[in-house]
PDB file of N, CA and C in Angstrom:
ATOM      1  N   UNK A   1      52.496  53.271 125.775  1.00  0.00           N
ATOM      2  CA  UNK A   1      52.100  54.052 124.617  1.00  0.00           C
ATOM      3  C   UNK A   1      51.037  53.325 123.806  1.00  0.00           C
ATOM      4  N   UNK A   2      51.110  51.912 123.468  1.00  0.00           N
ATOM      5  CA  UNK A   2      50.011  51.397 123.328  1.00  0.00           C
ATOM      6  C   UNK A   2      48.717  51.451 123.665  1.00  0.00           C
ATOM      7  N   UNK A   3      48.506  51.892 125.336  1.00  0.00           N
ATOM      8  CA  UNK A   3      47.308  52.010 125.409  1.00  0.00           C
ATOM      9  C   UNK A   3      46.463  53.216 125.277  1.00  0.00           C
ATOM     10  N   UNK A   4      47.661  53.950 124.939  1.00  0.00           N
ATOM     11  CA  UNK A   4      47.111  55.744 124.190  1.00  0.00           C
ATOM     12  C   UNK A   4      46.839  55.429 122.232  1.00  0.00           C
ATOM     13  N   UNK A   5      46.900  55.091 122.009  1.00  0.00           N
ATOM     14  CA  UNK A   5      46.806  54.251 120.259  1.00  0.00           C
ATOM     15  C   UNK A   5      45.439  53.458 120.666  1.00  0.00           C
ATOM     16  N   UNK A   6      45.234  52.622 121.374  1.00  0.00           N
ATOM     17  CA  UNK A   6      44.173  52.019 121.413  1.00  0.00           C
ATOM     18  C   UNK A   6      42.823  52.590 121.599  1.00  0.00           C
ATOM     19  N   UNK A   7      43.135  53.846 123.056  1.00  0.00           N
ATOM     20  CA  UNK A   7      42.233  54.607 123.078  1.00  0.00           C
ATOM     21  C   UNK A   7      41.428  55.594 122.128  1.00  0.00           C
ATOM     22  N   UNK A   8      43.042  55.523 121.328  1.00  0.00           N
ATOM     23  CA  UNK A   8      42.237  56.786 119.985  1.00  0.00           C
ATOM     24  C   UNK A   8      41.767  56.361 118.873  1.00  0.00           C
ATOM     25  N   UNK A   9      42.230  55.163 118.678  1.00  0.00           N
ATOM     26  CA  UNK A   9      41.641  54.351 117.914  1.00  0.00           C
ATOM     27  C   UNK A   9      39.531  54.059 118.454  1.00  0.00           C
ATOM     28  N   UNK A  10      39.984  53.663 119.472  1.00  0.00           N
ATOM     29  CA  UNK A  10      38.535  53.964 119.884  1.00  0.00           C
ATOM     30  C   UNK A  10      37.651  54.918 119.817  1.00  0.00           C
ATOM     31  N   UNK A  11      38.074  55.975 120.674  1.00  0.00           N
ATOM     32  CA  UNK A  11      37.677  57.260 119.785  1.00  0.00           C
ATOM     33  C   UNK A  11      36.794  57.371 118.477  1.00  0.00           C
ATOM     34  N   UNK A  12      38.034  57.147 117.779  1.00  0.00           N
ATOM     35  CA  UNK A  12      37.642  57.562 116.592  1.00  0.00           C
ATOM     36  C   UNK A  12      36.835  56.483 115.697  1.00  0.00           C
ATOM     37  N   UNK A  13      36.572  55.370 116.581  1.00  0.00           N
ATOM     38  CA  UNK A  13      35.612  54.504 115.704  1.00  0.00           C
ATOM     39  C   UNK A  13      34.422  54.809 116.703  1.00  0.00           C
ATOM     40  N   UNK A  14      34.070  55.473 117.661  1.00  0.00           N
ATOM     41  CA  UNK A  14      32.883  56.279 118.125  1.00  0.00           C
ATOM     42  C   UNK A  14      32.478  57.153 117.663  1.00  0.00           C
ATOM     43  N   UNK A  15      33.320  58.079 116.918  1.00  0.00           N
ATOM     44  CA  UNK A  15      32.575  59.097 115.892  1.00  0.00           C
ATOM     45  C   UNK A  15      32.846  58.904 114.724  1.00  0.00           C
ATOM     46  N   UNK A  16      32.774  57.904 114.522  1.00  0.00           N
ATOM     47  CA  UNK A  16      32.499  57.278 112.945  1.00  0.00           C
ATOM     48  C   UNK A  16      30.831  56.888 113.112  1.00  0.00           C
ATOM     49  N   UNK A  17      30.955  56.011 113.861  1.00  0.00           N
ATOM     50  CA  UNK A  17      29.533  55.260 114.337  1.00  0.00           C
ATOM     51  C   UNK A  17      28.558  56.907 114.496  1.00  0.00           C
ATOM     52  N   UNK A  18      28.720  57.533 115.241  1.00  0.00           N
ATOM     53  CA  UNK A  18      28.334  58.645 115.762  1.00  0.00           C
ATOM     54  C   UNK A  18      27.733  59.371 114.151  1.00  0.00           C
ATOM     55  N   UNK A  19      28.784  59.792 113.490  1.00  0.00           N
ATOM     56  CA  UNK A  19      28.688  60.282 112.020  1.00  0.00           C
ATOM     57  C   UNK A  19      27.502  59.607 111.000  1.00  0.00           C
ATOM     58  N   UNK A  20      27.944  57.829 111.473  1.00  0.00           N
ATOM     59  CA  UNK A  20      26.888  57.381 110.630  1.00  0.00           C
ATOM     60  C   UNK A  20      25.684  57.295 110.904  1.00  0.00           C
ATOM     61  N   UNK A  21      25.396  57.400 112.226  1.00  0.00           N
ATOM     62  CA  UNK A  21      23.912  57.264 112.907  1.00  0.00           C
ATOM     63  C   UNK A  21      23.124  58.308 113.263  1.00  0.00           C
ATOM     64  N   UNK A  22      23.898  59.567 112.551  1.00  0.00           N
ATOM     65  CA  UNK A  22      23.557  60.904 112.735  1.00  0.00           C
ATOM     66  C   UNK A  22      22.168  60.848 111.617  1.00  0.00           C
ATOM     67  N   UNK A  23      20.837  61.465 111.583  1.00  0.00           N
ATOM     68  CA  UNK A  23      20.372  62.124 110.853  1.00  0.00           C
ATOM     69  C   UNK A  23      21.115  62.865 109.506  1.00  0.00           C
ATOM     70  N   UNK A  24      22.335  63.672 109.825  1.00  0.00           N
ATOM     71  CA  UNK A  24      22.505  64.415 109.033  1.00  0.00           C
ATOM     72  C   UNK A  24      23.865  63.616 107.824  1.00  0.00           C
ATOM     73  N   UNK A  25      24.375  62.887 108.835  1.00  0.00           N
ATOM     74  CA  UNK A  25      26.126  61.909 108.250  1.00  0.00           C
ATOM     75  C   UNK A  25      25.714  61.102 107.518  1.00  0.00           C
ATOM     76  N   UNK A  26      26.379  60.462 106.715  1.00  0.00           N
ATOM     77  CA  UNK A  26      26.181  59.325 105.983  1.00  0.00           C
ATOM     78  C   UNK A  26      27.573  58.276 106.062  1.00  0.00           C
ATOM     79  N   UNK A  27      27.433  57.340 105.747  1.00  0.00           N
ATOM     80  CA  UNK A  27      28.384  56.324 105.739  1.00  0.00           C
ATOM     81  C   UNK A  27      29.831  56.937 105.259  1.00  0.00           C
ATOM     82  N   UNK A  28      29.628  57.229 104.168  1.00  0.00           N
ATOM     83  CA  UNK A  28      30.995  57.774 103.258  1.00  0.00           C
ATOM     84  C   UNK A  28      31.430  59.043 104.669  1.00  0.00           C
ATOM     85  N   UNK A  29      30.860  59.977 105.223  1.00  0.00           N
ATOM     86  CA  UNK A  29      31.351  60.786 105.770  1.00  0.00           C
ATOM     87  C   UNK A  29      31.805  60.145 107.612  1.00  0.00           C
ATOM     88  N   UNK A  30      31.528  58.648 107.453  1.00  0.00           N
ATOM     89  CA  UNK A  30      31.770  57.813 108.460  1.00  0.00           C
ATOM     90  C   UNK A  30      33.175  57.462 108.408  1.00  0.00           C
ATOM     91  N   UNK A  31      33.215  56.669 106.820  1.00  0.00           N
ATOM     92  CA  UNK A  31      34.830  56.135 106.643  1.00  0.00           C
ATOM     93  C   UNK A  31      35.556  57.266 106.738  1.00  0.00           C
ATOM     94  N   UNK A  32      35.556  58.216 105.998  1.00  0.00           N
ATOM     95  CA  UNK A  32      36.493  59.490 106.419  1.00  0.00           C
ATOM     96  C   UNK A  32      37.035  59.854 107.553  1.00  0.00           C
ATOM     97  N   UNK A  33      35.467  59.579 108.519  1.00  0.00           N
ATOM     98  CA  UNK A  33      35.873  60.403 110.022  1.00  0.00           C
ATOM     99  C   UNK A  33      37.163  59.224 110.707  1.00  0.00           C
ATOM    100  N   UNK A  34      36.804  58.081 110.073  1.00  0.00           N
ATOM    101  CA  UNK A  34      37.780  56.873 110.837  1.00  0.00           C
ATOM    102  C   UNK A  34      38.922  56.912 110.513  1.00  0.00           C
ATOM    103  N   UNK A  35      38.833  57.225 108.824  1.00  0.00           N
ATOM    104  CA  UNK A  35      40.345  57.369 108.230  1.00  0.00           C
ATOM    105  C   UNK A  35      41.264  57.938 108.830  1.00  0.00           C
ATOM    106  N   UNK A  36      40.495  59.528 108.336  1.00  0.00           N
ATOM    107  CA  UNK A  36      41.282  60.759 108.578  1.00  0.00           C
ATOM    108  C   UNK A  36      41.783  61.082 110.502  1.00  0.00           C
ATOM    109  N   UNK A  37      40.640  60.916 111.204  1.00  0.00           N
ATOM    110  CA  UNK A  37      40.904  60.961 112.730  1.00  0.00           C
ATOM    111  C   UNK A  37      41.410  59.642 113.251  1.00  0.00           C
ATOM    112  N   UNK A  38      41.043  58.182 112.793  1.00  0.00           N
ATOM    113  CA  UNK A  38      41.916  57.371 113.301  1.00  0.00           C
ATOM    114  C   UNK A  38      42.902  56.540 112.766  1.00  0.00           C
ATOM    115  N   UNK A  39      42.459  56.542 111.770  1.00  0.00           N
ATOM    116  CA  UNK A  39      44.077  55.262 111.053  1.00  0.00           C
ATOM    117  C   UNK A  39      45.350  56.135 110.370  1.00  0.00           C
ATOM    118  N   UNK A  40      44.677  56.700 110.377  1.00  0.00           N
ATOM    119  CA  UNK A  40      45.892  57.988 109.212  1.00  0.00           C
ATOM    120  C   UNK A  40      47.165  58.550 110.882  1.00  0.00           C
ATOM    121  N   UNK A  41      46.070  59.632 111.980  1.00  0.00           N
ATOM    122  CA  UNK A  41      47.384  59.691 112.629  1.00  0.00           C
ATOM    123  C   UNK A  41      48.089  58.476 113.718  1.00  0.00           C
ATOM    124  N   UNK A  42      47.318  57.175 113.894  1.00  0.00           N
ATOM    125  CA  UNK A  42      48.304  56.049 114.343  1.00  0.00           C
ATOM    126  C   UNK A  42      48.884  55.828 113.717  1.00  0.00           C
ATOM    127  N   UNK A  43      49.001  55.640 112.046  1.00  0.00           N
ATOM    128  CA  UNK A  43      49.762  54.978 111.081  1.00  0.00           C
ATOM    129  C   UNK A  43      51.310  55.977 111.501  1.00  0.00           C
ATOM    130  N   UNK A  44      50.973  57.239 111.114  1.00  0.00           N
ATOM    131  CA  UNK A  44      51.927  58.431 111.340  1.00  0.00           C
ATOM    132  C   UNK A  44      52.553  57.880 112.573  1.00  0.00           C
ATOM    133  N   UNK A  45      52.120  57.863 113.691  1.00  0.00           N
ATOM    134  CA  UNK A  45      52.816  58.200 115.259  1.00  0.00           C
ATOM    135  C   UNK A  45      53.353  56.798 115.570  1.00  0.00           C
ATOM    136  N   UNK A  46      52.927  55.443 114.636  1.00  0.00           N
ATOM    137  CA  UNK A  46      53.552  54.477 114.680  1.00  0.00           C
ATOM    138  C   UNK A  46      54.742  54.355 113.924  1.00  0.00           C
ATOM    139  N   UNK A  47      54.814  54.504 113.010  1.00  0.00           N
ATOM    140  CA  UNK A  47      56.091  55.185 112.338  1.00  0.00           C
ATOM    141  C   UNK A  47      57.259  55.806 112.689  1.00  0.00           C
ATOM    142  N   UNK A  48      56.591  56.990 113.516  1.00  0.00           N
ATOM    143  CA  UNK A  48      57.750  57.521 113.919  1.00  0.00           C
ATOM    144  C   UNK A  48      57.858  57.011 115.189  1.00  0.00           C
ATOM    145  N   UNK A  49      57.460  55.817 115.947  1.00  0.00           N
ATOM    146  CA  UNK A  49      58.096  55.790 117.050  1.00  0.00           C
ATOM    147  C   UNK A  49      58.551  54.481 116.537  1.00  0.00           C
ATOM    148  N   UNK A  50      58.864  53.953 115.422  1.00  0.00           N
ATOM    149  CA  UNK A  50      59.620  52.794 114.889  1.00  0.00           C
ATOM    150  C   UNK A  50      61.033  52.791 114.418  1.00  0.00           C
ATOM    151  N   UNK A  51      60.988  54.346 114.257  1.00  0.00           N
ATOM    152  CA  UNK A  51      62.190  54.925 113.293  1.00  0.00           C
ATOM    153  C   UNK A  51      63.534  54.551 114.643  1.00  0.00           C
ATOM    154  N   UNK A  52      63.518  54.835 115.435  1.00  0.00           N
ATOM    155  CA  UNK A  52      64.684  53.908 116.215  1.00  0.00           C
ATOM    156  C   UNK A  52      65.039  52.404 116.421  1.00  0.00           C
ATOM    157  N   UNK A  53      64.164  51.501 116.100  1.00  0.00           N
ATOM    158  CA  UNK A  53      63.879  50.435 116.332  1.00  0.00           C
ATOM    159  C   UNK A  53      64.593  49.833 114.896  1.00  0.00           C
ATOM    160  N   UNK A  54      64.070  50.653 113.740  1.00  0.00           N
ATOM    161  CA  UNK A  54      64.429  50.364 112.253  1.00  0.00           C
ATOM    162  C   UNK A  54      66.118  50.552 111.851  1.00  0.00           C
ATOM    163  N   UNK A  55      66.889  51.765 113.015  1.00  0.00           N
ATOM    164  CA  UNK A  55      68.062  52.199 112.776  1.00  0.00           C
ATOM    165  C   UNK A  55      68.636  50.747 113.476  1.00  0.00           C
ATOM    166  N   UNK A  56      68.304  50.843 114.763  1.00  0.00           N
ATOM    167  CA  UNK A  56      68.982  49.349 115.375  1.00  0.00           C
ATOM    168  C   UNK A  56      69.109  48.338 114.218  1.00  0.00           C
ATOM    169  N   UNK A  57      68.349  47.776 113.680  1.00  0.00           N
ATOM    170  CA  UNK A  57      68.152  46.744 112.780  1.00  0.00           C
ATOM    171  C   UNK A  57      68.854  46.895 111.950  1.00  0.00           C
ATOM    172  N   UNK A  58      69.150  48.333 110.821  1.00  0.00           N
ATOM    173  CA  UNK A  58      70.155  48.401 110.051  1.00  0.00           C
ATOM    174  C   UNK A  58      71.451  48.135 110.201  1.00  0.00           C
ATOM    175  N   UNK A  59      71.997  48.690 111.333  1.00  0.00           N
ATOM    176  CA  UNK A  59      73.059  48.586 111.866  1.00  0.00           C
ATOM    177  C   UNK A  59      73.762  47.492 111.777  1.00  0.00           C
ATOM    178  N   UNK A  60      72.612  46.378 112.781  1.00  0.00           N
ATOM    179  CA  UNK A  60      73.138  45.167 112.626  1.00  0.00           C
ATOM    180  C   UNK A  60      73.360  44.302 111.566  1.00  0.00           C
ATOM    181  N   UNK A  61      72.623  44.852 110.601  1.00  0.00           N
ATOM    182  CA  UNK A  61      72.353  44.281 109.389  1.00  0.00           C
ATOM    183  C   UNK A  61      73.590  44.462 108.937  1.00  0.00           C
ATOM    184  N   UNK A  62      74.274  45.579 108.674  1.00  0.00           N
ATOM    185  CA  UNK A  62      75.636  46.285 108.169  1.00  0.00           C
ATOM    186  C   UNK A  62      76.513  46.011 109.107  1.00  0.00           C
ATOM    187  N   UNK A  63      76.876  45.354 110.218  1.00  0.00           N
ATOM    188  CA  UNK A  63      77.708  44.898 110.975  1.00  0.00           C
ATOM    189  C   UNK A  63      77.888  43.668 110.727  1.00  0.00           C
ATOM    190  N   UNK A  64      76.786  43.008 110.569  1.00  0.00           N
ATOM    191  CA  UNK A  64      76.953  41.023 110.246  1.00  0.00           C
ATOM    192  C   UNK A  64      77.396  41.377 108.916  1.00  0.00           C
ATOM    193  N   UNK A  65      76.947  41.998 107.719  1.00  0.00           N
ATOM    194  CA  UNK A  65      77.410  42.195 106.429  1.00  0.00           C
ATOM    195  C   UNK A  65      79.318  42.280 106.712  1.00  0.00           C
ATOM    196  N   UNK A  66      79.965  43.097 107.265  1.00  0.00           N
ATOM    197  CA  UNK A  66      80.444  43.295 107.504  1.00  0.00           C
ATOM    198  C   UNK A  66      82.036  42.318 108.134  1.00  0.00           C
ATOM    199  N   UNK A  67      81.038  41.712 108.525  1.00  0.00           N
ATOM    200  CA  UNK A  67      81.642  40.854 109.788  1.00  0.00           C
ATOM    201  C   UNK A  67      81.861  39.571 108.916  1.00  0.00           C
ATOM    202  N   UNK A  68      80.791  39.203 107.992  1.00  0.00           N
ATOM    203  CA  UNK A  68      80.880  37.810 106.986  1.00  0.00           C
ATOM    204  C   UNK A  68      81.924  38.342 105.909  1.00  0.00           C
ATOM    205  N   UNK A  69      82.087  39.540 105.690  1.00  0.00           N
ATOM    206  CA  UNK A  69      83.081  40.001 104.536  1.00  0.00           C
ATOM    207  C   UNK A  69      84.815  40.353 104.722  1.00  0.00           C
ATOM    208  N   UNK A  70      85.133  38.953 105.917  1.00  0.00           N
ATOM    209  CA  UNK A  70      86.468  38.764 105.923  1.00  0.00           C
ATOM    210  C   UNK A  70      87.252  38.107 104.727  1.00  0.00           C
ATOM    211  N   UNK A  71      86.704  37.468 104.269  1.00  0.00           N
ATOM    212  CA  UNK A  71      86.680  36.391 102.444  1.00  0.00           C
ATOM    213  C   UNK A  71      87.566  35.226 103.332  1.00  0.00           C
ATOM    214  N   UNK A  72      87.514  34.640 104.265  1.00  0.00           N
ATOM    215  CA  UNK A  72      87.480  33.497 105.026  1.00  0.00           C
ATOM    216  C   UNK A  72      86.189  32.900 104.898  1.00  0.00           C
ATOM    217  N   UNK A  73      86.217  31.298 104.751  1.00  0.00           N
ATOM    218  CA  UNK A  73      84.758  31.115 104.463  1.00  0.00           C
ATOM    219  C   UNK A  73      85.010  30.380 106.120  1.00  0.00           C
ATOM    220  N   UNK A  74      83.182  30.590 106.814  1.00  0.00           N
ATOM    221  CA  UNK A  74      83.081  30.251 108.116  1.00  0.00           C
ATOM    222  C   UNK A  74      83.382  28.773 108.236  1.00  0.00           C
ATOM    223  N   UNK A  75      83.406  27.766 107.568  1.00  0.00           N
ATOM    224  CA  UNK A  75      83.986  26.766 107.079  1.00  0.00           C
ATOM    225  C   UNK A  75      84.497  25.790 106.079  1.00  0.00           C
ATOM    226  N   UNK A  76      85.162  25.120 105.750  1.00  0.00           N
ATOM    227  CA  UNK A  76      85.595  24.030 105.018  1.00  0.00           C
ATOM    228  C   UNK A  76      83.967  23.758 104.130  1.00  0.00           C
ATOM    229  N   UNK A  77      84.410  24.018 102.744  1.00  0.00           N
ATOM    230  CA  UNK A  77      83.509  23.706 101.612  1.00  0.00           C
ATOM    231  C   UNK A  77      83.631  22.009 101.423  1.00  0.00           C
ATOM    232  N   UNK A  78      84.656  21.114 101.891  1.00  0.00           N
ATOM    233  CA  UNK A  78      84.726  19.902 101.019  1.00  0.00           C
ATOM    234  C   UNK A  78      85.430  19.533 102.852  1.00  0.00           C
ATOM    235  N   UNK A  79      84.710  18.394 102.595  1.00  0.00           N
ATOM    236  CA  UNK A  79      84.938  17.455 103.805  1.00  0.00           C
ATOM    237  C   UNK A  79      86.378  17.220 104.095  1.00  0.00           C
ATOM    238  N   UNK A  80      87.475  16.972 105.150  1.00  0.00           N
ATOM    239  CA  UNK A  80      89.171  16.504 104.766  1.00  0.00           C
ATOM    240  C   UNK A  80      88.959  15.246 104.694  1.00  0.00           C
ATOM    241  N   UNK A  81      89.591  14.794 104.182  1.00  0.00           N
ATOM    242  CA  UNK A  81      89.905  13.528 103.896  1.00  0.00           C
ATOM    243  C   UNK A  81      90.505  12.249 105.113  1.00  0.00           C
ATOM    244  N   UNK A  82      89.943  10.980 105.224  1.00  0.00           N
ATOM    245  CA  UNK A  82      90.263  10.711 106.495  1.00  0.00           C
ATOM    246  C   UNK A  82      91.432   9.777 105.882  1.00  0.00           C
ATOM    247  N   UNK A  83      92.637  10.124 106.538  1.00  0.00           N
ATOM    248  CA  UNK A  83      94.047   8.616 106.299  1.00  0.00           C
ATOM    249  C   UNK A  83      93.651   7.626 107.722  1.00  0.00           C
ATOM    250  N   UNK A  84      93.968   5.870 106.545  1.00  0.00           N
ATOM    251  CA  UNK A  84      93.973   5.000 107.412  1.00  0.00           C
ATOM    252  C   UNK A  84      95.010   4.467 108.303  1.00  0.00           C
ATOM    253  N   UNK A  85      95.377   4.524 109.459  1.00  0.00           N
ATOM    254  CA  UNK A  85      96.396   4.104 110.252  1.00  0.00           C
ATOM    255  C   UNK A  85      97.146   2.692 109.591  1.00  0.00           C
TER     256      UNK A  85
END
């Protein structure tokens, strides 16, 4: 899937260039064409193909939360004490 993002990314910084080197385009109607046709829908389609990746992570997040909230501490706060033979 990456290399479909890359391609359109490309794309769309060819008709930016394209826009600006036009006779008729100007720069400002360059950044737009890049914005709007390339960073705006990768930003989108990266997003949503993160949104599973982001649930995993919660999960675990709320499972270790979870898991540390026995009120057992994972160990001894104060060293034991050593007796001499």
């Amino acid at each position: 899937m990456l290399i479909v993002l890359i391609a359109w990314l490309y794309v769309a910084v060819l008709m930016a260039a394209a826009e600006a080197m036009s006779p008729q385009g100007t720069l400002l109607g360059a950044f737009f064409t890049l914005l709007l046709y390339g960073l705006g829908p990768i930003a989108i389609v990266m997003y949503l193909m993160g949104t599973p990746a982001r649930r995993r992570a919660r999960k675990r997040a709320e499972s270790a939360r979870e898991a540390d909230a026995g009120g057992e501490p994972a160990a001894a706060a104060v060293a034991a004490e050593r007796e001499e033979p």
